[in-house]
Protein backbone atom coordinates (compact mmCIF):
# COMPACT_ATOMS: atom_id res chain seq x y z
CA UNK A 1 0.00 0.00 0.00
CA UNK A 2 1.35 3.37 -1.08
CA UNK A 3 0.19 6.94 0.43
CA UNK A 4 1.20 9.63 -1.84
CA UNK A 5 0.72 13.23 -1.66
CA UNK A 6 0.17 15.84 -4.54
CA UNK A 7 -0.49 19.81 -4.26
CA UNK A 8 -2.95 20.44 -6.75
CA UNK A 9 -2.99 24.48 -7.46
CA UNK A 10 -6.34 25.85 -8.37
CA UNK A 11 -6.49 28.69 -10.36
CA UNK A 12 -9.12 31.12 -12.66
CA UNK A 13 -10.63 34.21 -12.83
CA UNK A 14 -12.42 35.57 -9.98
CA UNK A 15 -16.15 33.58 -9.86
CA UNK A 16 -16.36 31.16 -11.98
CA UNK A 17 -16.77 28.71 -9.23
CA UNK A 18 -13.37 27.44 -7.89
CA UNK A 19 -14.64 27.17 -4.23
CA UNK A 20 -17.30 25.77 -5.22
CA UNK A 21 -16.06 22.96 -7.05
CA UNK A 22 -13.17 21.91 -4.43
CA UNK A 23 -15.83 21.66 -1.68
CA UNK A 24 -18.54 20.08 -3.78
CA UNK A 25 -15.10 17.55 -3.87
CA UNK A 26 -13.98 17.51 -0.39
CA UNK A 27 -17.85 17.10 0.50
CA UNK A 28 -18.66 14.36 -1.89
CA UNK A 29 -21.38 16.61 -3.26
CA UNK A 30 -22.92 16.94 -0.22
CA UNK A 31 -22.03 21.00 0.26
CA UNK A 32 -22.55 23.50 -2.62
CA UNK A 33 -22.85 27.12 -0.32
CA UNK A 34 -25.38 29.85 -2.42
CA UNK A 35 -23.71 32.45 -0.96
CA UNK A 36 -20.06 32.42 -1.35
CA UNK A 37 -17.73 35.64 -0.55
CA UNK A 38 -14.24 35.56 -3.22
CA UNK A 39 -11.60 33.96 -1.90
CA UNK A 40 -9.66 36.73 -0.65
CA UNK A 41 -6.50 34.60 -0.31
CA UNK A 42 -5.41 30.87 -0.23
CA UNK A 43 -7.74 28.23 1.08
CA UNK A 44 -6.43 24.88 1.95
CA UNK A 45 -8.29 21.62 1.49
CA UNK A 46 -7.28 17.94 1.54
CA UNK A 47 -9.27 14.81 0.48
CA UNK A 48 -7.54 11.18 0.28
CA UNK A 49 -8.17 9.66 -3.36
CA UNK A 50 -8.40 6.07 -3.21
CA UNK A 51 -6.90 4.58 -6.49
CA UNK A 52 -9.11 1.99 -7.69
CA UNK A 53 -7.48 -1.49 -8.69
CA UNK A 54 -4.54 -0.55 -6.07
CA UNK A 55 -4.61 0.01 -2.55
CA UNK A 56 -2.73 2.94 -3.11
CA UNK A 57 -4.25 6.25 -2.40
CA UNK A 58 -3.03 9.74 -2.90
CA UNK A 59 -3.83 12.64 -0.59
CA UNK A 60 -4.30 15.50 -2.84
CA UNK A 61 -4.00 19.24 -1.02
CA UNK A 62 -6.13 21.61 -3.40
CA UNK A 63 -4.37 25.57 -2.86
CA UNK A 64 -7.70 26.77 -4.14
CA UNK A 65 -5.58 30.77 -5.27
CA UNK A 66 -8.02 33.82 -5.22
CA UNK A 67 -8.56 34.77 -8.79
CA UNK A 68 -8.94 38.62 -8.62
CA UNK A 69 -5.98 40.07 -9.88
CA UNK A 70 -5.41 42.30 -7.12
CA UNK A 71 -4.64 39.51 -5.03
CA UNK A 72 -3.03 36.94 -7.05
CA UNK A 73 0.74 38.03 -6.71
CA UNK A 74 0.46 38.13 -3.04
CA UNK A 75 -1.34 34.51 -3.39
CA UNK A 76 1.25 33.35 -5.86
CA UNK A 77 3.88 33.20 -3.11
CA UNK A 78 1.70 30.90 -1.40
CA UNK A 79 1.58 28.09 -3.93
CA UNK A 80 4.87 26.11 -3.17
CA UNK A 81 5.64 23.95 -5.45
CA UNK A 82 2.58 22.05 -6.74
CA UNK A 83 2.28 18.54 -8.29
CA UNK A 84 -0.96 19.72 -10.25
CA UNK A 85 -2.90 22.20 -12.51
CA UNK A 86 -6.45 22.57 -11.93
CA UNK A 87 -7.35 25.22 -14.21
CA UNK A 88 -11.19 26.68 -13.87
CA UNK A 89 -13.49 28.77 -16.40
CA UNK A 90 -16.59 29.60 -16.58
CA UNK A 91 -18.60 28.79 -19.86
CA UNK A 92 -20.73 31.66 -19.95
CA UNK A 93 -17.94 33.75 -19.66
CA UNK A 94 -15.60 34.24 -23.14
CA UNK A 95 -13.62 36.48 -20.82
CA UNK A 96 -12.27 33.94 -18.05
CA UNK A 97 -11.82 31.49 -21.20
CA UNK A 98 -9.64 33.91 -22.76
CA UNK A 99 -7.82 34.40 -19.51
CA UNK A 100 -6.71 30.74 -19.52
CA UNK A 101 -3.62 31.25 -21.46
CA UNK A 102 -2.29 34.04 -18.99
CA UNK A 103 -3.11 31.43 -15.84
CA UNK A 104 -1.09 28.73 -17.59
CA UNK A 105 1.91 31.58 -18.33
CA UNK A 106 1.56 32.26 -14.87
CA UNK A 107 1.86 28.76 -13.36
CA UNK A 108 4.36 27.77 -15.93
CA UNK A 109 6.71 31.13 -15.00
CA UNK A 110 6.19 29.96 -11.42
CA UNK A 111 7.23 26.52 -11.63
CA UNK A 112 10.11 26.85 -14.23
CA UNK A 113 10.94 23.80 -16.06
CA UNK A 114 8.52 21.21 -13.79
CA UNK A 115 5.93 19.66 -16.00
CA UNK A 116 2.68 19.64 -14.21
CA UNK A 117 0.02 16.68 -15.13
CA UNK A 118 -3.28 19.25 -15.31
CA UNK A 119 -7.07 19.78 -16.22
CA UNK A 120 -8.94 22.55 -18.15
CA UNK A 121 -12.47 22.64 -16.42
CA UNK A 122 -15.61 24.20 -17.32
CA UNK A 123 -17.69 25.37 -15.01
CA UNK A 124 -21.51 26.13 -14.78
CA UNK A 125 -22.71 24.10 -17.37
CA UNK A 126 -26.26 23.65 -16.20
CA UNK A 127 -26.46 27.42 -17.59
CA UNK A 128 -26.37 26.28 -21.29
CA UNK A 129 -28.93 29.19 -22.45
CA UNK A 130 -25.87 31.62 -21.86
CA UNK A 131 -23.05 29.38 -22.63
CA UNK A 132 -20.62 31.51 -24.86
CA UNK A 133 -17.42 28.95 -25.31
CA UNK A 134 -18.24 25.69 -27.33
CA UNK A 135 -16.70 22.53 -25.81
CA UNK A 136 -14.82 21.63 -29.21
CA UNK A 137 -13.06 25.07 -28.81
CA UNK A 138 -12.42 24.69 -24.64
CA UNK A 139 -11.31 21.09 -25.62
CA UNK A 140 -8.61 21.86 -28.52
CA UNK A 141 -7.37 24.57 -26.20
CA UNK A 142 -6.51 22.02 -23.54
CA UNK A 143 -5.32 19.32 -25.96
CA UNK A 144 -2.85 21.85 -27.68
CA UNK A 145 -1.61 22.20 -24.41
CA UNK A 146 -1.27 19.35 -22.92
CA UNK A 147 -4.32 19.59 -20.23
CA UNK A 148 -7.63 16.97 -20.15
CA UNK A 149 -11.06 18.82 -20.41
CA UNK A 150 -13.97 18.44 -18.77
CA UNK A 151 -17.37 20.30 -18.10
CA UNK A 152 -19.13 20.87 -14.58
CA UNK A 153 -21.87 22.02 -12.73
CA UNK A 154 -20.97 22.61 -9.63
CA UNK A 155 -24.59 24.15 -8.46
CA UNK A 156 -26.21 20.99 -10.19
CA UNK A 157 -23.57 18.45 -8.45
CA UNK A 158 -22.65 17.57 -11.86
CA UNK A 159 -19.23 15.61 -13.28
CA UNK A 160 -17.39 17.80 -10.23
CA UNK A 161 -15.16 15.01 -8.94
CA UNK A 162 -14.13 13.59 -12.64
CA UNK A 163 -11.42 15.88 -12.63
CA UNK A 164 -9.94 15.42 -9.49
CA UNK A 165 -10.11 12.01 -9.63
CA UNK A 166 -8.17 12.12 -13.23
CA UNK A 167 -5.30 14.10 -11.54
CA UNK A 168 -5.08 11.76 -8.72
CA UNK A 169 -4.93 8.89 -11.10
CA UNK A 170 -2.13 10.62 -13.47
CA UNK A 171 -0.47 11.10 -10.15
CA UNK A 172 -0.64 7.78 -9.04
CA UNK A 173 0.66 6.65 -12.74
CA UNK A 174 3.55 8.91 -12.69
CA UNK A 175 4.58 7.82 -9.59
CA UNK A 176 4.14 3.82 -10.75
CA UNK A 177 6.35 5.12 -14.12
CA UNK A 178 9.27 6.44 -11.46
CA UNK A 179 9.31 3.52 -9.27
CA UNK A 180 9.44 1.20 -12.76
CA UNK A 181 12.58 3.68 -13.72
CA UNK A 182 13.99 3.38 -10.93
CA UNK A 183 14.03 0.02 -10.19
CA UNK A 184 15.27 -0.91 -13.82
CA UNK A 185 18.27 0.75 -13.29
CA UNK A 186 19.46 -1.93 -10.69
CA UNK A 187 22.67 -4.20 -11.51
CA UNK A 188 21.27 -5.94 -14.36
């Protein structure tokens, strides 16, 4: 049995429903708050991942960042050095979609040369009436860069622990690729 632990860094524009899709995970759907105030900082939350097939697990520490702009450098300082990218944006918002590429500049000027295993997540999809970014475009944008895509609802408790559950997976198979490495370079 292996226990491993991975910093997942959350990150997106101000309101497009980080918070409330790391507690809907860290509640098992069992807490989505109406009233929310921004994150005026870093919030801290921790959920073991069992990893199924194994009896591995993988305790994964979401740093859910603010996103208002006026905060982030002070947040940024606050994100260590993190195993995973959780990247959130809200689909009836072209604006926090198009603010994507300066998050991943961001986290990729903050963690230099580390590759980080990540997710491209779209947020309030039970609002399809007002939806402005199509899933083919959301989902060649993550693809050309090296991120999985997916669509939630956090409000309607919908698809909100797929991608957490992917990261902790791709965690968990990194980790199985290192020990393989590693233990192939023995006397042979």
């Amino acid at each position: 049995m292996v226990k491993l632990r991975a910093r997942c860094l959350l990150v997106g524009d101000a309101a497009v429903g980080k918070s409330a899709l790391s507690h809907m995970f860290h509640s098992d759907g069992t807490l989505f708050q109406k009233n929310y105030s921004m994150t005026a900082g870093v919030e801290l939350l921790m959920k073991c991942v069992q990893i199924p097939e194994t009896s591995d697990s993988v305790e994964l520490y979401i740093i859910d960042s603010a996103g208002k702009q006026t905060l982030v450098d002070a947040c940024e300082k606050m994100w260590g050095e993190p195993s995973l990218l959780f990247l959130v944006f809200d689909l009836t918002s072209e604006p926090s979609f198009a603010s994507c590429s300066h998050w991943m500049e961001r986290v990729r000027a903050h963690c230099g040369d580390l590759q980080l295993p990540g997710v491209l997540v779209g947020n309030k999809s039970d609002l399809s009436a007002r939806r402005e970014v199509e899933a083919s475009v959301a989902q060649h944008w993550a693809q050309s860069r090296g991120l999985d895509y997916h669509e939630t609802s956090a409000k309607e408790m919908e698809n909100c622990e797929a991608p957490l559950l992917g990261l902790a997976r791709t965690f968990h198979a990194l980790y199985q690729d290192h020990r393989d490495t590693i233990q192939n370079l023995g006397p042979g």
